[in-house]
C-alpha atoms as a PDB file:
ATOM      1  CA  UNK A   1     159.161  58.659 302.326  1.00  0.00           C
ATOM      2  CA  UNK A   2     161.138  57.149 305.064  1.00  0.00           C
ATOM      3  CA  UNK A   3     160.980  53.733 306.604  1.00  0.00           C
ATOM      4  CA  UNK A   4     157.862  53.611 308.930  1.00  0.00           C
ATOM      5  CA  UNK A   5     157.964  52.318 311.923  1.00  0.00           C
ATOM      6  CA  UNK A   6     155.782  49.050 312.935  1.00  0.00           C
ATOM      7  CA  UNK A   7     156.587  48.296 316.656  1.00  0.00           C
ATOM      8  CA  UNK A   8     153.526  47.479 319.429  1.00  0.00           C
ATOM      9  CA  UNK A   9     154.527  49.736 322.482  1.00  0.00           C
ATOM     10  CA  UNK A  10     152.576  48.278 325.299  1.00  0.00           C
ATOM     11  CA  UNK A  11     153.421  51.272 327.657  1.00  0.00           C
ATOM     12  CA  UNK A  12     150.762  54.528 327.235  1.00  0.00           C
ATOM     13  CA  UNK A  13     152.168  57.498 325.932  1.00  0.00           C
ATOM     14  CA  UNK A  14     151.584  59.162 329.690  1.00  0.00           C
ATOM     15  CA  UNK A  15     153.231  56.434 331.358  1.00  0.00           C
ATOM     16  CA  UNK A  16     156.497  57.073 328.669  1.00  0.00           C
ATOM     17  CA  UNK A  17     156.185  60.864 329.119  1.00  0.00           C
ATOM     18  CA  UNK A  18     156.258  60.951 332.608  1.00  0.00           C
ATOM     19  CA  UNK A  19     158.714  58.233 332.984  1.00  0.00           C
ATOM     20  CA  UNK A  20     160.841  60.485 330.688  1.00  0.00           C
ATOM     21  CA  UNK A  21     160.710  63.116 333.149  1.00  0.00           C
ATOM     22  CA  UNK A  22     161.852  61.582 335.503  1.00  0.00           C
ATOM     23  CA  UNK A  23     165.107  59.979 334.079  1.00  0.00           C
ATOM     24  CA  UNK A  24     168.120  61.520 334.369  1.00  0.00           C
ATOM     25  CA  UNK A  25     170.487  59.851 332.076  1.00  0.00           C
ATOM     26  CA  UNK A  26     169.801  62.347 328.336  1.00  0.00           C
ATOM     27  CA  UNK A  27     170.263  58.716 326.096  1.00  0.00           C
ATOM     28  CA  UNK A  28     167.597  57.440 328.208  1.00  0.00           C
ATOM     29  CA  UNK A  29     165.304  60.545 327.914  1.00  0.00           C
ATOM     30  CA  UNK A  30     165.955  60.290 324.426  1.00  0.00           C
ATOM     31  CA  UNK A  31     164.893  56.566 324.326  1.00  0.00           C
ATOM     32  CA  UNK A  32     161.482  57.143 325.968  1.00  0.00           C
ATOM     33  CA  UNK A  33     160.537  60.215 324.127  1.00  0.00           C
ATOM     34  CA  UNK A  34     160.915  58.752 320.922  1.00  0.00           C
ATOM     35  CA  UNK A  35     158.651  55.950 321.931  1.00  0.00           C
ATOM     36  CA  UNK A  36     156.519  58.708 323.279  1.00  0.00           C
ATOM     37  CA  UNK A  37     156.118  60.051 319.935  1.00  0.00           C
ATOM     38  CA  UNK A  38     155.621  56.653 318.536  1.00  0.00           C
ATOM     39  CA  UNK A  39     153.029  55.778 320.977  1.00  0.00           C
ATOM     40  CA  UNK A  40     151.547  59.413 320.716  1.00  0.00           C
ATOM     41  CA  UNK A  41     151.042  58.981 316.868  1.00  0.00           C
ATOM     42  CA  UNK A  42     152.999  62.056 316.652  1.00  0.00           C
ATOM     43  CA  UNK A  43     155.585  60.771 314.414  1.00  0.00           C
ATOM     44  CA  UNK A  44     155.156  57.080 312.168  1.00  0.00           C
ATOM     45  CA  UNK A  45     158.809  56.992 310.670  1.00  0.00           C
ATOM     46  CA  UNK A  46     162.546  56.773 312.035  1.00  0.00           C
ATOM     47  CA  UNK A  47     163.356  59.617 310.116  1.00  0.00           C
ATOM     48  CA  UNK A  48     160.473  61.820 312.054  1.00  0.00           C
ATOM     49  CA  UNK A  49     161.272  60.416 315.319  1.00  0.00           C
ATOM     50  CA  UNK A  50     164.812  61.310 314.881  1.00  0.00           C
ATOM     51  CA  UNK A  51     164.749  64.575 314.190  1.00  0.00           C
ATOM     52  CA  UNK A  52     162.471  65.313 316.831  1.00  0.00           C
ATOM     53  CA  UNK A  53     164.979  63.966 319.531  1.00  0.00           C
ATOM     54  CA  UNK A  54     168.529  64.735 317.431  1.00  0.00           C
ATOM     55  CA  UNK A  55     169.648  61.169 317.101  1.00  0.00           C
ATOM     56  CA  UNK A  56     170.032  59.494 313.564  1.00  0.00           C
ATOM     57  CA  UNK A  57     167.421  57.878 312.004  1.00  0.00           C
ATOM     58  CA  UNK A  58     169.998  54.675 312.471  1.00  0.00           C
ATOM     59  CA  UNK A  59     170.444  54.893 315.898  1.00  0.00           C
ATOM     60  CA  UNK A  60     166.249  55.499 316.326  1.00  0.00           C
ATOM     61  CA  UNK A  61     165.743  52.310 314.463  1.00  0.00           C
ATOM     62  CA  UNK A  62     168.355  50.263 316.641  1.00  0.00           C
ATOM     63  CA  UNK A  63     165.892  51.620 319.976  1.00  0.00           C
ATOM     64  CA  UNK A  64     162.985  50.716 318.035  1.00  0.00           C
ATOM     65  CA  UNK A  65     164.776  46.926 317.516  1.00  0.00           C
ATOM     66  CA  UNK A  66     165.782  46.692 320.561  1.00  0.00           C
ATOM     67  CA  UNK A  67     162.369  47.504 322.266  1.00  0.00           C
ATOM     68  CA  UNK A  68     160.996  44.633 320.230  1.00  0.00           C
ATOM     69  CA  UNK A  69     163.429  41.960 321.003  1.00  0.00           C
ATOM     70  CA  UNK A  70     164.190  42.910 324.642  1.00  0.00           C
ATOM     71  CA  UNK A  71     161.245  45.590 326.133  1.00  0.00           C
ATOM     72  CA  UNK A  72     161.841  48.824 327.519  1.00  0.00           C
ATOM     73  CA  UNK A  73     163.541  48.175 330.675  1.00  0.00           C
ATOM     74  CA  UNK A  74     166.735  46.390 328.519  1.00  0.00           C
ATOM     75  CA  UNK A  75     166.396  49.580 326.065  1.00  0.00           C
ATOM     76  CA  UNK A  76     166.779  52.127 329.113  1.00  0.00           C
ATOM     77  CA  UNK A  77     169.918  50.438 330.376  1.00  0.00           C
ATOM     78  CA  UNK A  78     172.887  53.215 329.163  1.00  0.00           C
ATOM     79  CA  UNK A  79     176.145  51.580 329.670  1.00  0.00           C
END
C-alpha cells in the first residue's frame, strides 16, 4: 500500500472542481484536481492521486505539503 494521504482541505470538492475549470495554467489544473480527488474521497494515497493526474507520487506529496503549510492560493502560484 502506498503512503495515504492525511491533509484537511477546507475548500468543497465543487468549489476545487470548478475552480479547476477555470484555470488555465495545466500545473495549476493539476494542483486542484488532485485535491479534488482528495476532497472527493476518490483517491486516499499519493500514489492514487498521481496517477490519476500524471505527476509522480513525489511531486503529489510536495502539493499536498505545501497546501498544509501555505493554503491553496500559495500552492496555485506556477512560477
Amino acid at each position: 500500500m502506498g503512503r495515504a494521504v492525511k491533509t484537511y482541505i477546507r475548500e468543497s470538492a465543487g468549489d476545487l472542481l470548478r475552480r479547476g475549470r477555470k484555470e488555465s495554467h495545466p500545473l495549476a489544473q493539476a494542483r486542484l484536481r488532485a485535491f479534488y480527488l482528495y476532497r472527493s474521497g476518490q483517491a486516499v494515497e499519493y500514489g492514487q492521486i498521481a496517477r490519476e493526474v500524471g505527476y509522480e507520487r513525489h511531486a503529489v506529496g510536495q502539493w499536498f505539503r505545501c497546501y498544509r503549510e501555505k493554503g491553496l492560493e500559495a500552492c496555485l502560484r506556477v512560477d
